[in-house]
Every structure is written in structure tokens, then in C-alpha cells.
PDB file of N, CA and C in Angstrom:
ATOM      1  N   UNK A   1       0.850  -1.191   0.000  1.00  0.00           N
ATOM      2  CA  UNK A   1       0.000   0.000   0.000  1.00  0.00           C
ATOM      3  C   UNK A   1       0.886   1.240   0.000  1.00  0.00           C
ATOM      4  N   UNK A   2       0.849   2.195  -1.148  1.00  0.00           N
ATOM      5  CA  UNK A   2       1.222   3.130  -1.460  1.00  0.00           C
ATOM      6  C   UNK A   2       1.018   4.382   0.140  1.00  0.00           C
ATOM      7  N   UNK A   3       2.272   4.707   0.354  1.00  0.00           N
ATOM      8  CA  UNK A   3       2.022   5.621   1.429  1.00  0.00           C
ATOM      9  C   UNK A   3       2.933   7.154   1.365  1.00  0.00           C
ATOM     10  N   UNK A   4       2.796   7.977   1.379  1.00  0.00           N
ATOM     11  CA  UNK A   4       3.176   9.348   1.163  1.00  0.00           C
ATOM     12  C   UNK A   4       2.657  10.511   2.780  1.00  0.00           C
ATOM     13  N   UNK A   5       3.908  10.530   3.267  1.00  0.00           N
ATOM     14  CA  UNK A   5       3.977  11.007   4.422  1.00  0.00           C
ATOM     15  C   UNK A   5       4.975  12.435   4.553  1.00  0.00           C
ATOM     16  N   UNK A   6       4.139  13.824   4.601  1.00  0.00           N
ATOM     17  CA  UNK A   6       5.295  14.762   4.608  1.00  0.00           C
ATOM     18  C   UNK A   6       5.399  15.456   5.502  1.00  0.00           C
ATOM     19  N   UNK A   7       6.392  16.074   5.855  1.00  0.00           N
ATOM     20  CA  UNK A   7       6.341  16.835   7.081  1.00  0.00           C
ATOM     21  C   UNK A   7       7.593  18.471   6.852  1.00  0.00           C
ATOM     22  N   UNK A   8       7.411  18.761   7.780  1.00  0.00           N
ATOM     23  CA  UNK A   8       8.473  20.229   8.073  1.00  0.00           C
ATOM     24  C   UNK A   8       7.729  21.340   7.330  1.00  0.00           C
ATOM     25  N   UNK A   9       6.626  21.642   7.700  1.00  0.00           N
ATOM     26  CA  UNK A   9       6.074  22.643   6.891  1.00  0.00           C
ATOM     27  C   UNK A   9       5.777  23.168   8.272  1.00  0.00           C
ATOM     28  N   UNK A  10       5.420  24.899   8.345  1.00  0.00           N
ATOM     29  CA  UNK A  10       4.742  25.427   9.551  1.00  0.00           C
ATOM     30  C   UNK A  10       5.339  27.145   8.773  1.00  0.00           C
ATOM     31  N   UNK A  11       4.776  28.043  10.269  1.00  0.00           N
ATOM     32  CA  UNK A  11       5.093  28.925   9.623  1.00  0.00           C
ATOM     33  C   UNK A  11       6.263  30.113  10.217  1.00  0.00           C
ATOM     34  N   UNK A  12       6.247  30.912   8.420  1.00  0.00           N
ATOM     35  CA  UNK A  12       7.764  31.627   8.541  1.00  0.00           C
ATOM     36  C   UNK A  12       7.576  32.922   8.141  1.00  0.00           C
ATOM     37  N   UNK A  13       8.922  33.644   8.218  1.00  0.00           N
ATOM     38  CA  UNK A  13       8.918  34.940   7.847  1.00  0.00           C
ATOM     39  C   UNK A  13       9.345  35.066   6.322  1.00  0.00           C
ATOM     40  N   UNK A  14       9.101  36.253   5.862  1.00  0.00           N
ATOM     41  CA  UNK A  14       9.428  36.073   4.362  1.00  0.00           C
ATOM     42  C   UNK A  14      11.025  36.134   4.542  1.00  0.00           C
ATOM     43  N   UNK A  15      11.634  36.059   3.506  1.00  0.00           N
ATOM     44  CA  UNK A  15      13.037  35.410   3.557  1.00  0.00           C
ATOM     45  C   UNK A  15      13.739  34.495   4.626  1.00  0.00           C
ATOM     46  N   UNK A  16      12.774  33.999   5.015  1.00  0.00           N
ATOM     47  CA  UNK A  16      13.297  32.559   6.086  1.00  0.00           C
ATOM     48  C   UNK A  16      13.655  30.905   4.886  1.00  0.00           C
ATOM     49  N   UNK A  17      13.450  30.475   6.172  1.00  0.00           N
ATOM     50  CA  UNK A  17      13.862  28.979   5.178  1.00  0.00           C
ATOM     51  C   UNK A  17      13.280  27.876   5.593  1.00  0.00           C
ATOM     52  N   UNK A  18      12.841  27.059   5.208  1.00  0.00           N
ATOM     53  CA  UNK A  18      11.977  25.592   5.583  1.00  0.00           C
ATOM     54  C   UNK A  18      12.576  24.489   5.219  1.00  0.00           C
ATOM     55  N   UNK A  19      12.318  23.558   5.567  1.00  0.00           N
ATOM     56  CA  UNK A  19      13.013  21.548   4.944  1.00  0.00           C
ATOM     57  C   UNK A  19      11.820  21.234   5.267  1.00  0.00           C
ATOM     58  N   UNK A  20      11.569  20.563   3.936  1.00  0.00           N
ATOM     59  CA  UNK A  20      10.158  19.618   3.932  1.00  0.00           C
ATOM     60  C   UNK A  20      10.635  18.278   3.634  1.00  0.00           C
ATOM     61  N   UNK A  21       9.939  17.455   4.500  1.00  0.00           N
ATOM     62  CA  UNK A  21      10.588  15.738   4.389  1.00  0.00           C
ATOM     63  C   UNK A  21       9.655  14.988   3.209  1.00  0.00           C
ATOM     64  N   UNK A  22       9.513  14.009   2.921  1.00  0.00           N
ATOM     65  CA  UNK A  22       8.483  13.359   2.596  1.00  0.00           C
ATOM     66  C   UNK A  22       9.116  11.835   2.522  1.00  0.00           C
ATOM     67  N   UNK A  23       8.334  10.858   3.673  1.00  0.00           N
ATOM     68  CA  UNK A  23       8.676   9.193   3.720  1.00  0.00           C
ATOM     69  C   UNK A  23       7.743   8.682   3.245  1.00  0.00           C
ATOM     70  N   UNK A  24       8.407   7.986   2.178  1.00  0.00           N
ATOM     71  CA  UNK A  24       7.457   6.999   1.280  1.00  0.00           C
ATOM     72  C   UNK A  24       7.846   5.369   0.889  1.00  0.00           C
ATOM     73  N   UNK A  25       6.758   4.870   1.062  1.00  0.00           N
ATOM     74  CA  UNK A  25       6.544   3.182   1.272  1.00  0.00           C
ATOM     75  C   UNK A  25       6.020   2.767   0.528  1.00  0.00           C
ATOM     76  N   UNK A  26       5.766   1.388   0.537  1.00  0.00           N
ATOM     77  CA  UNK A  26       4.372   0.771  -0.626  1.00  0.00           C
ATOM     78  C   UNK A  26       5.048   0.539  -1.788  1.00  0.00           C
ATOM     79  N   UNK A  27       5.987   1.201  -2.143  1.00  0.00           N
ATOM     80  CA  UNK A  27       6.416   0.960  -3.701  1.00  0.00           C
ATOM     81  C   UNK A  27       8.003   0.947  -3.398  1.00  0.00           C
ATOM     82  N   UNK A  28       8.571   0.995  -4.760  1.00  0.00           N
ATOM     83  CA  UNK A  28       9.962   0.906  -5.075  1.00  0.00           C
ATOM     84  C   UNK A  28      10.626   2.427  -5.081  1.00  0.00           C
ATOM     85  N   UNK A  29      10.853   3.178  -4.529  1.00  0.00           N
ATOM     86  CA  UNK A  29      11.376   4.875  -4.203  1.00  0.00           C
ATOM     87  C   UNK A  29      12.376   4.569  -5.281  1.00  0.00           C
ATOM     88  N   UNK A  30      13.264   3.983  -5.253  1.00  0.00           N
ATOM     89  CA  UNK A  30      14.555   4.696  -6.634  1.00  0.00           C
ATOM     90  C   UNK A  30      14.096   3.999  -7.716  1.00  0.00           C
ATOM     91  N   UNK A  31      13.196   3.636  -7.919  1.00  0.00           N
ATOM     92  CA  UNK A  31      12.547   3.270  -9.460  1.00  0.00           C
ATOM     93  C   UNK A  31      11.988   4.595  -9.853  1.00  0.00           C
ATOM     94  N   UNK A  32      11.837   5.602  -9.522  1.00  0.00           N
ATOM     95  CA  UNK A  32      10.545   6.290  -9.487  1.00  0.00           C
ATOM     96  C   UNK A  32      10.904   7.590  -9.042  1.00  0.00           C
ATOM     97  N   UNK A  33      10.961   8.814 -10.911  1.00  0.00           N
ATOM     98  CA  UNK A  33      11.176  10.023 -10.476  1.00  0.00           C
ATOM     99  C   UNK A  33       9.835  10.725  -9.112  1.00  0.00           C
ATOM    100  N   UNK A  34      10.426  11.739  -8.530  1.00  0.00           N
ATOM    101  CA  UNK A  34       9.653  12.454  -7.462  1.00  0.00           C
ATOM    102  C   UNK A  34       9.523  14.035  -7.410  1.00  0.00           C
ATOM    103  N   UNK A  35       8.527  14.236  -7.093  1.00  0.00           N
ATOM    104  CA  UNK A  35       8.051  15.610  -7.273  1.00  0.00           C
ATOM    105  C   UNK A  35       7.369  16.118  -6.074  1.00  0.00           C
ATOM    106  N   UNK A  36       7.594  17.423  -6.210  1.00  0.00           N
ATOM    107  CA  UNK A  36       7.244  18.652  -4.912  1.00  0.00           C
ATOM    108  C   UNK A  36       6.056  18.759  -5.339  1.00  0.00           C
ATOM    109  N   UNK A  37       5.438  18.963  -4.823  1.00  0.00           N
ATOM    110  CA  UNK A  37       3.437  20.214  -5.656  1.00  0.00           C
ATOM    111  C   UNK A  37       3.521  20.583  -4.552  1.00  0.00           C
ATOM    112  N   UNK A  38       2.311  21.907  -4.727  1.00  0.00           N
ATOM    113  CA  UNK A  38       1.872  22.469  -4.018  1.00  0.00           C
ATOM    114  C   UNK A  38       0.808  23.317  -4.515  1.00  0.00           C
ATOM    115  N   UNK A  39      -0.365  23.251  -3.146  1.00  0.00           N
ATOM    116  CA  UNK A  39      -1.729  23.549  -3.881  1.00  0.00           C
ATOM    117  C   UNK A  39      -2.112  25.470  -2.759  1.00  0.00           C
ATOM    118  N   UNK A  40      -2.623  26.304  -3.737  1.00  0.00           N
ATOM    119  CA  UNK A  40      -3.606  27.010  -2.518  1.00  0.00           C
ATOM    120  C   UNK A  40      -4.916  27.038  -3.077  1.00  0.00           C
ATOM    121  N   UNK A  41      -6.059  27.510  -2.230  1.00  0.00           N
ATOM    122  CA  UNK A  41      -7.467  27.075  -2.433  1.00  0.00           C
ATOM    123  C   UNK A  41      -7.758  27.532  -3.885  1.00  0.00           C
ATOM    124  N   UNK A  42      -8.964  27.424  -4.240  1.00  0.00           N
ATOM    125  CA  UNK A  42      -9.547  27.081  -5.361  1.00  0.00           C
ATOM    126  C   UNK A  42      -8.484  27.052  -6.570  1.00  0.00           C
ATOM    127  N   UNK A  43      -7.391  26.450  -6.238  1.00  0.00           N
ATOM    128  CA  UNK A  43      -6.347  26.514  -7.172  1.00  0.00           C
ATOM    129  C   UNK A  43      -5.981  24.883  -7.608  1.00  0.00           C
ATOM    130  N   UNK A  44      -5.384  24.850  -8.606  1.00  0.00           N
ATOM    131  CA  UNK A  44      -4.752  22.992  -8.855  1.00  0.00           C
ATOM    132  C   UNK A  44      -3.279  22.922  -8.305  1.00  0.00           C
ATOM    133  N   UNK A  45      -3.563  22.108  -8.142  1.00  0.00           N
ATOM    134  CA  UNK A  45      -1.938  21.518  -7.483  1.00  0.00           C
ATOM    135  C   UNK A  45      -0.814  21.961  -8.860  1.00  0.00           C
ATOM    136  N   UNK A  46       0.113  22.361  -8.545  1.00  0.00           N
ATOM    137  CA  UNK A  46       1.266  22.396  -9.215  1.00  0.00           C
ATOM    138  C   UNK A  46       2.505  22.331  -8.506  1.00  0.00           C
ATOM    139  N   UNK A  47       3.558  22.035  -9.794  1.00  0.00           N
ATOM    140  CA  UNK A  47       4.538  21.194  -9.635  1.00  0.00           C
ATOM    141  C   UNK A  47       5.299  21.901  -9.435  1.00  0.00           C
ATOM    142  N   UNK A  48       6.280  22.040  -8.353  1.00  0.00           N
ATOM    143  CA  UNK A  48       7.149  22.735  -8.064  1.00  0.00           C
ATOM    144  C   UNK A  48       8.785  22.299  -8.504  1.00  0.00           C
ATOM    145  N   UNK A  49       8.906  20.939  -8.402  1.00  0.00           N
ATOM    146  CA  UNK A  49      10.653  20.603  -8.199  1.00  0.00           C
ATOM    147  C   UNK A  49      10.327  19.259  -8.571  1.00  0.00           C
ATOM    148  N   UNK A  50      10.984  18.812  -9.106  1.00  0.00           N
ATOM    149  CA  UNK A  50      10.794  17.401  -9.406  1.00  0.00           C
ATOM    150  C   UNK A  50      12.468  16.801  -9.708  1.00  0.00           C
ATOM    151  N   UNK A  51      12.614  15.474  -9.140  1.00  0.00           N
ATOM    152  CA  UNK A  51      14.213  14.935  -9.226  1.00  0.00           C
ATOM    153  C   UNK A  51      14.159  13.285 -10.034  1.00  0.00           C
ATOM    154  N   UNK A  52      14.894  13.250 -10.561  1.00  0.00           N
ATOM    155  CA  UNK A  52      15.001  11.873 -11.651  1.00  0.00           C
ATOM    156  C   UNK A  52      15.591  10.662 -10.649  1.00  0.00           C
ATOM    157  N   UNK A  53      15.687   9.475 -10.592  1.00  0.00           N
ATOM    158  CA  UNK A  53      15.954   8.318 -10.376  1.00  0.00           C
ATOM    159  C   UNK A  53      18.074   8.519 -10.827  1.00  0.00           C
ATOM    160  N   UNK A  54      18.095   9.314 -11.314  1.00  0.00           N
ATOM    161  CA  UNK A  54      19.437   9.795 -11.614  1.00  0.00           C
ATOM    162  C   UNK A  54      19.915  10.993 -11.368  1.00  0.00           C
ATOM    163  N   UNK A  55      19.329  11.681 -10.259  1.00  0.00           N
ATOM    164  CA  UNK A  55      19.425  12.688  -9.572  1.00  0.00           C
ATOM    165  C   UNK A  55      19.073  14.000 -10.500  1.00  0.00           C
ATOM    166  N   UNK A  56      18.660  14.184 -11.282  1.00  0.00           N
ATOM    167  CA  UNK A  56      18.321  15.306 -12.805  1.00  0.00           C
ATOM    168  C   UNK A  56      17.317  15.901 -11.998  1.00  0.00           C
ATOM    169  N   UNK A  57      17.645  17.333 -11.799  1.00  0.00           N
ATOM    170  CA  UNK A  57      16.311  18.573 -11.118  1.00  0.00           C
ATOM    171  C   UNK A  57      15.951  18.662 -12.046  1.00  0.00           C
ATOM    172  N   UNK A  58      14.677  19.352 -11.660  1.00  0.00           N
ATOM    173  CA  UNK A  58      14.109  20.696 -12.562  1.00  0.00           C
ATOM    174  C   UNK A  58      13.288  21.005 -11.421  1.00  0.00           C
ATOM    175  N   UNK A  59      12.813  22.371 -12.062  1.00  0.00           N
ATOM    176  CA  UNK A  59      12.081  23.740 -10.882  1.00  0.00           C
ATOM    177  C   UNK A  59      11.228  24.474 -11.863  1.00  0.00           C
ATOM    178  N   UNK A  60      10.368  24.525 -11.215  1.00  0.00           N
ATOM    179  CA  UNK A  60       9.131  25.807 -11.656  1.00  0.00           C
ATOM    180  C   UNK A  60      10.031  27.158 -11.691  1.00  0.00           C
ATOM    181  N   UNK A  61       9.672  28.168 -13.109  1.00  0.00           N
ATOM    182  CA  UNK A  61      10.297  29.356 -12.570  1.00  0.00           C
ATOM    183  C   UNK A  61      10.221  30.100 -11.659  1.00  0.00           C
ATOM    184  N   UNK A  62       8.890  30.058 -10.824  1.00  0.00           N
ATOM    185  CA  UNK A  62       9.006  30.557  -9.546  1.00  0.00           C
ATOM    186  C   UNK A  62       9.925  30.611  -8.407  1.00  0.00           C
ATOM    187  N   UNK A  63      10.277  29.361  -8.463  1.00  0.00           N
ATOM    188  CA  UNK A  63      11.295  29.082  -7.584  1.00  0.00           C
ATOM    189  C   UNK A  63      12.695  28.772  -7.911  1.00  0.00           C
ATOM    190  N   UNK A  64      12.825  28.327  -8.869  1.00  0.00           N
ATOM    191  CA  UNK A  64      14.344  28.332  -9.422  1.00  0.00           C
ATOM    192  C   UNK A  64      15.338  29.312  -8.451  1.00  0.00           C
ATOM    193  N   UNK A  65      16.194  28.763  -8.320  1.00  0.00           N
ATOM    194  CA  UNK A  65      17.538  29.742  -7.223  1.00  0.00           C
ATOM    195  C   UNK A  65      16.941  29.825  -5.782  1.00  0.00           C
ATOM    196  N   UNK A  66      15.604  29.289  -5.556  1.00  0.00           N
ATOM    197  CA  UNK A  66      16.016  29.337  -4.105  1.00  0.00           C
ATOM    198  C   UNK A  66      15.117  27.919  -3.610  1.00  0.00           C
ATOM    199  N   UNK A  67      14.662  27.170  -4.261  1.00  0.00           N
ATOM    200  CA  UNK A  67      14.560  25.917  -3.386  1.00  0.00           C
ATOM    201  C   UNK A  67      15.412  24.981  -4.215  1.00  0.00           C
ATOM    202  N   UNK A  68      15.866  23.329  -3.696  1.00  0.00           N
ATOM    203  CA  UNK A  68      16.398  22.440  -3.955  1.00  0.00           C
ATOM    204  C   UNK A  68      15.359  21.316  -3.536  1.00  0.00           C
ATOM    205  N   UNK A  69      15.695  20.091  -4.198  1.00  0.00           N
ATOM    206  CA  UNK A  69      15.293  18.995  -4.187  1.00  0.00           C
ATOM    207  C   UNK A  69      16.101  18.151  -4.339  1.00  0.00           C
ATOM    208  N   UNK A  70      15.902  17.039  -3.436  1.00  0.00           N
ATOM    209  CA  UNK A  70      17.066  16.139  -3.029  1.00  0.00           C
ATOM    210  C   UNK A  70      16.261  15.316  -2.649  1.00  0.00           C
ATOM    211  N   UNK A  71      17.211  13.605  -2.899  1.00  0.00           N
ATOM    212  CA  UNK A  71      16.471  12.464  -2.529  1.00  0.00           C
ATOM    213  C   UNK A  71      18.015  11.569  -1.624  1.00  0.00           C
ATOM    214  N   UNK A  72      16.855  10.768  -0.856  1.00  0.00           N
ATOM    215  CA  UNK A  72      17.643   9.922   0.205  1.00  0.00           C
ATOM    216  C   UNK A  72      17.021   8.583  -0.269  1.00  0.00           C
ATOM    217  N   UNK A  73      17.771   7.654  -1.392  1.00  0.00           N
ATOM    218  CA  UNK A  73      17.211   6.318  -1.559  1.00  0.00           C
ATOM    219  C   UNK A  73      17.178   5.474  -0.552  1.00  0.00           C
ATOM    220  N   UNK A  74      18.190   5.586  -0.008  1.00  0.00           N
ATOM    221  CA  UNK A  74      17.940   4.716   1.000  1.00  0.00           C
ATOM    222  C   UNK A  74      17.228   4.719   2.599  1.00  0.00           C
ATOM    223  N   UNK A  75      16.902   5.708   2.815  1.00  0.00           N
ATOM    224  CA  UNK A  75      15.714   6.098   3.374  1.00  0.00           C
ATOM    225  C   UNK A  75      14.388   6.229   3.403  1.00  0.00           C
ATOM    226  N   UNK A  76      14.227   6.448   1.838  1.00  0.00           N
ATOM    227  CA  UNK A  76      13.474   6.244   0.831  1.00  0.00           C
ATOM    228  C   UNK A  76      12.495   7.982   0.917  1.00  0.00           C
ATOM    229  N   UNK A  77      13.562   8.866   1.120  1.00  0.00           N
ATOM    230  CA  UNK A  77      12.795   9.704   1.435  1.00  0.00           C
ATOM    231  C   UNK A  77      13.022  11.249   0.392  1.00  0.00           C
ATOM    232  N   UNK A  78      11.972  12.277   0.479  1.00  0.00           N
ATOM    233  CA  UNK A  78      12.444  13.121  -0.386  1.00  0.00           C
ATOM    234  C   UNK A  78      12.716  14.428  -0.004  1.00  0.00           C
ATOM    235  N   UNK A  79      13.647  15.607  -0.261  1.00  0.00           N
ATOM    236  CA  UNK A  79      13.469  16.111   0.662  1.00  0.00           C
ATOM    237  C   UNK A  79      13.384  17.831  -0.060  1.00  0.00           C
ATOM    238  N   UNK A  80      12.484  19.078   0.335  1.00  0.00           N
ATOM    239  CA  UNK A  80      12.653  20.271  -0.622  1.00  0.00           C
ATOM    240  C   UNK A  80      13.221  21.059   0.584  1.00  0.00           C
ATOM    241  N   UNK A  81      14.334  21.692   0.283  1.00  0.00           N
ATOM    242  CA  UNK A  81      14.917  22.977   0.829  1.00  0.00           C
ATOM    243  C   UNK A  81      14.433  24.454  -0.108  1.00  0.00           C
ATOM    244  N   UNK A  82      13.935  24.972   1.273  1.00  0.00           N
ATOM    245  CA  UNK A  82      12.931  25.808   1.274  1.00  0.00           C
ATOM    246  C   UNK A  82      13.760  27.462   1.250  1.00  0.00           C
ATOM    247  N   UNK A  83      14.930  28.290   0.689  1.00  0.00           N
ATOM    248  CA  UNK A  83      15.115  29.594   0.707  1.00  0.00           C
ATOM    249  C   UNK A  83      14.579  31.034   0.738  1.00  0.00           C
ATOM    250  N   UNK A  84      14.829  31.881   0.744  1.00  0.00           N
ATOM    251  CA  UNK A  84      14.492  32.983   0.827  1.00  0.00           C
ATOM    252  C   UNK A  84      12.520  33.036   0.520  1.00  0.00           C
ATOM    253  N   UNK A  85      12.066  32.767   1.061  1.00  0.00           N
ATOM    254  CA  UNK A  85      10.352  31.963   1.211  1.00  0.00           C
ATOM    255  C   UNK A  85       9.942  33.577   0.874  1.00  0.00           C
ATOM    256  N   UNK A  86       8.932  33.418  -0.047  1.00  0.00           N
ATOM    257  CA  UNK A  86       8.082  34.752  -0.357  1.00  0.00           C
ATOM    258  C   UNK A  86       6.593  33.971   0.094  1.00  0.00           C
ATOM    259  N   UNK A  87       5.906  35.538   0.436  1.00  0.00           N
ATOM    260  CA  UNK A  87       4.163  35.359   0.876  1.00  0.00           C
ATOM    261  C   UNK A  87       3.801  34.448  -0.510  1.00  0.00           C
ATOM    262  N   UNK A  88       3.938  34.888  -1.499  1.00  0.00           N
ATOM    263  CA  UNK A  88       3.500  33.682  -2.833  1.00  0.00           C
ATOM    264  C   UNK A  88       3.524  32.263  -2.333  1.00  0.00           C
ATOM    265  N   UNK A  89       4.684  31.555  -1.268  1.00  0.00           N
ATOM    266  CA  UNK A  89       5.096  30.116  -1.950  1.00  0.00           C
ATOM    267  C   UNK A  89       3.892  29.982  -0.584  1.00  0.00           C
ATOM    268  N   UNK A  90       3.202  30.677  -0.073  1.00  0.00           N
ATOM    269  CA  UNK A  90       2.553  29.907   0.884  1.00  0.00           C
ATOM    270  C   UNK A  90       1.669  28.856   0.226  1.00  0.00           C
ATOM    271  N   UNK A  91       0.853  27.993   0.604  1.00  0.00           N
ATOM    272  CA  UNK A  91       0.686  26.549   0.012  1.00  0.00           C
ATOM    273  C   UNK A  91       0.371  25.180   0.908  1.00  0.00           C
ATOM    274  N   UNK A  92      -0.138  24.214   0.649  1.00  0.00           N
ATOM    275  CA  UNK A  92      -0.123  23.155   1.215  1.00  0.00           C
ATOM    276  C   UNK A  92       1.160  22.023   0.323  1.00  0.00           C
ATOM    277  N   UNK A  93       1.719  21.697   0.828  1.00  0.00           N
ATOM    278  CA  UNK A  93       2.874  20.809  -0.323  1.00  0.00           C
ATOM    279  C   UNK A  93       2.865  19.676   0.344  1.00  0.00           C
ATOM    280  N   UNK A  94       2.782  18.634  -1.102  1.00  0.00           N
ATOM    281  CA  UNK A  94       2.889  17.541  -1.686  1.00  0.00           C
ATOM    282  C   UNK A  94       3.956  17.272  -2.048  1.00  0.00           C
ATOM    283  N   UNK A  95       4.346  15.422  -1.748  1.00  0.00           N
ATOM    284  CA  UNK A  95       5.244  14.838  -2.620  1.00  0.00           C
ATOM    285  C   UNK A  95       4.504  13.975  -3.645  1.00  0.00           C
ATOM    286  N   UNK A  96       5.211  13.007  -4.549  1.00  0.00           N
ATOM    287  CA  UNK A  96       4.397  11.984  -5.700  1.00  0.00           C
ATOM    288  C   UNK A  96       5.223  11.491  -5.867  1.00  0.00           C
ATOM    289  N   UNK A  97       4.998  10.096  -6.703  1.00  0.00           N
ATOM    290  CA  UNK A  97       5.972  10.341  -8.164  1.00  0.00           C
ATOM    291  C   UNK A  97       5.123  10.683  -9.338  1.00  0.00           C
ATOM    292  N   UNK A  98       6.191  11.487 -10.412  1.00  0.00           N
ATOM    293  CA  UNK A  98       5.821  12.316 -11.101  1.00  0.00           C
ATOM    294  C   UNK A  98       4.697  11.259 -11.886  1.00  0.00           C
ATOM    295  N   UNK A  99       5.165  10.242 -12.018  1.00  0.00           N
ATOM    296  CA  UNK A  99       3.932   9.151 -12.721  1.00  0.00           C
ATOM    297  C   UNK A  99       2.952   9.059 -12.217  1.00  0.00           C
ATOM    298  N   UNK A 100       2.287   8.744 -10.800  1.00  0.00           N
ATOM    299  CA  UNK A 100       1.599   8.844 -10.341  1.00  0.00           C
ATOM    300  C   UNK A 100       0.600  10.654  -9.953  1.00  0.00           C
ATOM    301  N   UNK A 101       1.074  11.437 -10.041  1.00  0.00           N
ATOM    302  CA  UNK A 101       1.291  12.121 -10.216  1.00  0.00           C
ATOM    303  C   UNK A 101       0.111  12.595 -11.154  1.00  0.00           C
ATOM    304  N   UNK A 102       0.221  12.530 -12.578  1.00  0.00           N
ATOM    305  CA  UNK A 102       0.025  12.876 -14.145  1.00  0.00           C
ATOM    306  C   UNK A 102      -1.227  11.607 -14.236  1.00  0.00           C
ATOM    307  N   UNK A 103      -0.967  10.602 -12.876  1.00  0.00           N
ATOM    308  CA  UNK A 103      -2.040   9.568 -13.704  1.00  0.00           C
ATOM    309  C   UNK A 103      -3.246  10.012 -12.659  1.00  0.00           C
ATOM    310  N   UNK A 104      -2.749  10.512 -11.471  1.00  0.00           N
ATOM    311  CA  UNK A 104      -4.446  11.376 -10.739  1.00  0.00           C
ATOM    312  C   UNK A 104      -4.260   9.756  -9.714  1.00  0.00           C
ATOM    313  N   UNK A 105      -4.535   9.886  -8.414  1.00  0.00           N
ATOM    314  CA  UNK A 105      -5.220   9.282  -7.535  1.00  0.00           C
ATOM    315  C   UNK A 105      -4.361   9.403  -6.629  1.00  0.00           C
ATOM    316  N   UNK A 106      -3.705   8.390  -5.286  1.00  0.00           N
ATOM    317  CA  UNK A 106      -3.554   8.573  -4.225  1.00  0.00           C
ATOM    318  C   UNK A 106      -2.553   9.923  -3.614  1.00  0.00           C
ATOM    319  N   UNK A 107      -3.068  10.421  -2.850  1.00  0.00           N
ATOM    320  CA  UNK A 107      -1.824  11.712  -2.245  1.00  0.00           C
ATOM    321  C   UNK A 107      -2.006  11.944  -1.120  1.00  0.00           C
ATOM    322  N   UNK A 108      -0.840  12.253  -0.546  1.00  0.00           N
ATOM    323  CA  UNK A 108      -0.710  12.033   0.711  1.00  0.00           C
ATOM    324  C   UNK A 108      -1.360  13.534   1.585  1.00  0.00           C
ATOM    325  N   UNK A 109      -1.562  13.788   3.027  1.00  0.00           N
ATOM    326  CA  UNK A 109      -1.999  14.710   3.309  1.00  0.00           C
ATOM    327  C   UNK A 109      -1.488  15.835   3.024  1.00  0.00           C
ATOM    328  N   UNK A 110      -0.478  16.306   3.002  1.00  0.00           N
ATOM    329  CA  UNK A 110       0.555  16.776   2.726  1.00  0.00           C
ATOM    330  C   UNK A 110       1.080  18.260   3.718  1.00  0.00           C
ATOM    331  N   UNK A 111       1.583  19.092   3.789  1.00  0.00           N
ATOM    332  CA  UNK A 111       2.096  19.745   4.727  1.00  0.00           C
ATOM    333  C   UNK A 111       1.872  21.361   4.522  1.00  0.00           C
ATOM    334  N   UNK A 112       1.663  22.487   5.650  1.00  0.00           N
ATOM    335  CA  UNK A 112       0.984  23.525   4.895  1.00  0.00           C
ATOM    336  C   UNK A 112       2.507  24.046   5.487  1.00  0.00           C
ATOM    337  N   UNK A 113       2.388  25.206   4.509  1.00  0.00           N
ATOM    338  CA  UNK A 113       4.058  25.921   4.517  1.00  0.00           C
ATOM    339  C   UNK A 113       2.691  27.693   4.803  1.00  0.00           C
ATOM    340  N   UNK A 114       3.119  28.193   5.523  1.00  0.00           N
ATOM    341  CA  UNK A 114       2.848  29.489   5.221  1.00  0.00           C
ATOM    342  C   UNK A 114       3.785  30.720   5.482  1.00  0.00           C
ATOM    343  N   UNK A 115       3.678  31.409   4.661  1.00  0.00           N
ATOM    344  CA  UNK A 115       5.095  32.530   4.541  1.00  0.00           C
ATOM    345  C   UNK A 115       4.228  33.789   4.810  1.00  0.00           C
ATOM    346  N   UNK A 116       4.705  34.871   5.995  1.00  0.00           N
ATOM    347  CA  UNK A 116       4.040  36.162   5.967  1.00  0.00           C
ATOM    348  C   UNK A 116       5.279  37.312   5.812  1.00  0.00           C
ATOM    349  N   UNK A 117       4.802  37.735   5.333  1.00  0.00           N
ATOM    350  CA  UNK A 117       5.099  39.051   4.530  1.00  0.00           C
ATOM    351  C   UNK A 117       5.633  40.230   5.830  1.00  0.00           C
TER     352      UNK A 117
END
């Protein structure tokens, strides 16, 4: 059973910094690129950071230059470093994999980040 567990979200000042965890089970973690989202209300989830099975980033232009994404295979865990945080990135954030992801169904509760200004 697919499980997606994230944590280190709470709240900050604008140009502060956050680490968001995310431990995941149920499946095979280094088979399987992984991705950040993050949702605010009447809005769709989008993709923030996403990392390859061969360590390959990519970033939303929003955030480019100040968060990172990093994976711990053998932990099986994922992890977003959170920089210079603007009132914008406030959000509830999600991990996936990007496959699961694009195909729609299970997600985990996921963690609210809020940034004040």
C-alpha cells in the first residue's frame, strides 16, 4: 500500500527557510522520479521541483535559485529545501511520483508551509 507522508512545513517569515521531508513506502522509491506540488485554495496543485531516479532537477520558474530537491534512496525519502520563502510560496505541499502524479489518484496529506510578509 502506497504511502506518502510529509512533514516540516509550519510557519515563517518572508526570507526565512523551511526543509520539507516526505517518507514513502508501498512501492519501489529509486525506481521512481519524485516531485514537490503544491496547492492554494480554489487553485490545482502544481509542480514545483521534481528529481530523476538519476538525480536530474528541474524547478518551476518561480522558484528556481532558491529551493532544492534532493532524494535519500535509502531512506526512501524526499526532501525540498525551502530559501528565501516569499508570501507567494505559501501553500499546502505535496510529494508523488511524477507518474503517479500525471495519472491522478492517491496523495498524501501533505504539509501547509505558510510565509508572511
Amino acid at each position: 500500500q502506497v504511502q506518502l507522508v510529509e512533514s516540516g512545513g509550519g510557519l515563517v517569515q518572508a526570507g526565512g527557510s523551511l526543509r520539507l521531508s516526505c517518507a514513502a513506502s508501498g512501492f519501489i522509491f529509486g525506481a521512481n522520479a519524485m516531485g514537490w506540488y503544491r496547492q492554494t485554495p480554489g487553485n490545482q496543485r502544481e509542480l514545483v521541483a521534481s528529481i530523476t531516479t538519476g538525480g536530474v532537477t528541474n524547478y518551476a520558474d518561480s522558484v528556481k535559485g532558491r529551493f532544492t530537491i534532493s532524494r535519500d534512496n535509502g531512506k526512501n525519502t524526499v526532501y525540498l529545501q525551502m530559501d528565501s520563502l516569499k508570501a507567494e510560496d505559501t501553500a499546502v505541499y505535496y510529494c508523488n511520483t511524477v507518474f503517479r502524479a500525471r495519472q491522478g489518484g492517491y496523495w498524501g496529506q501533505g504539509t501547509q508551509v505558510a510565509v508572511s510578509s
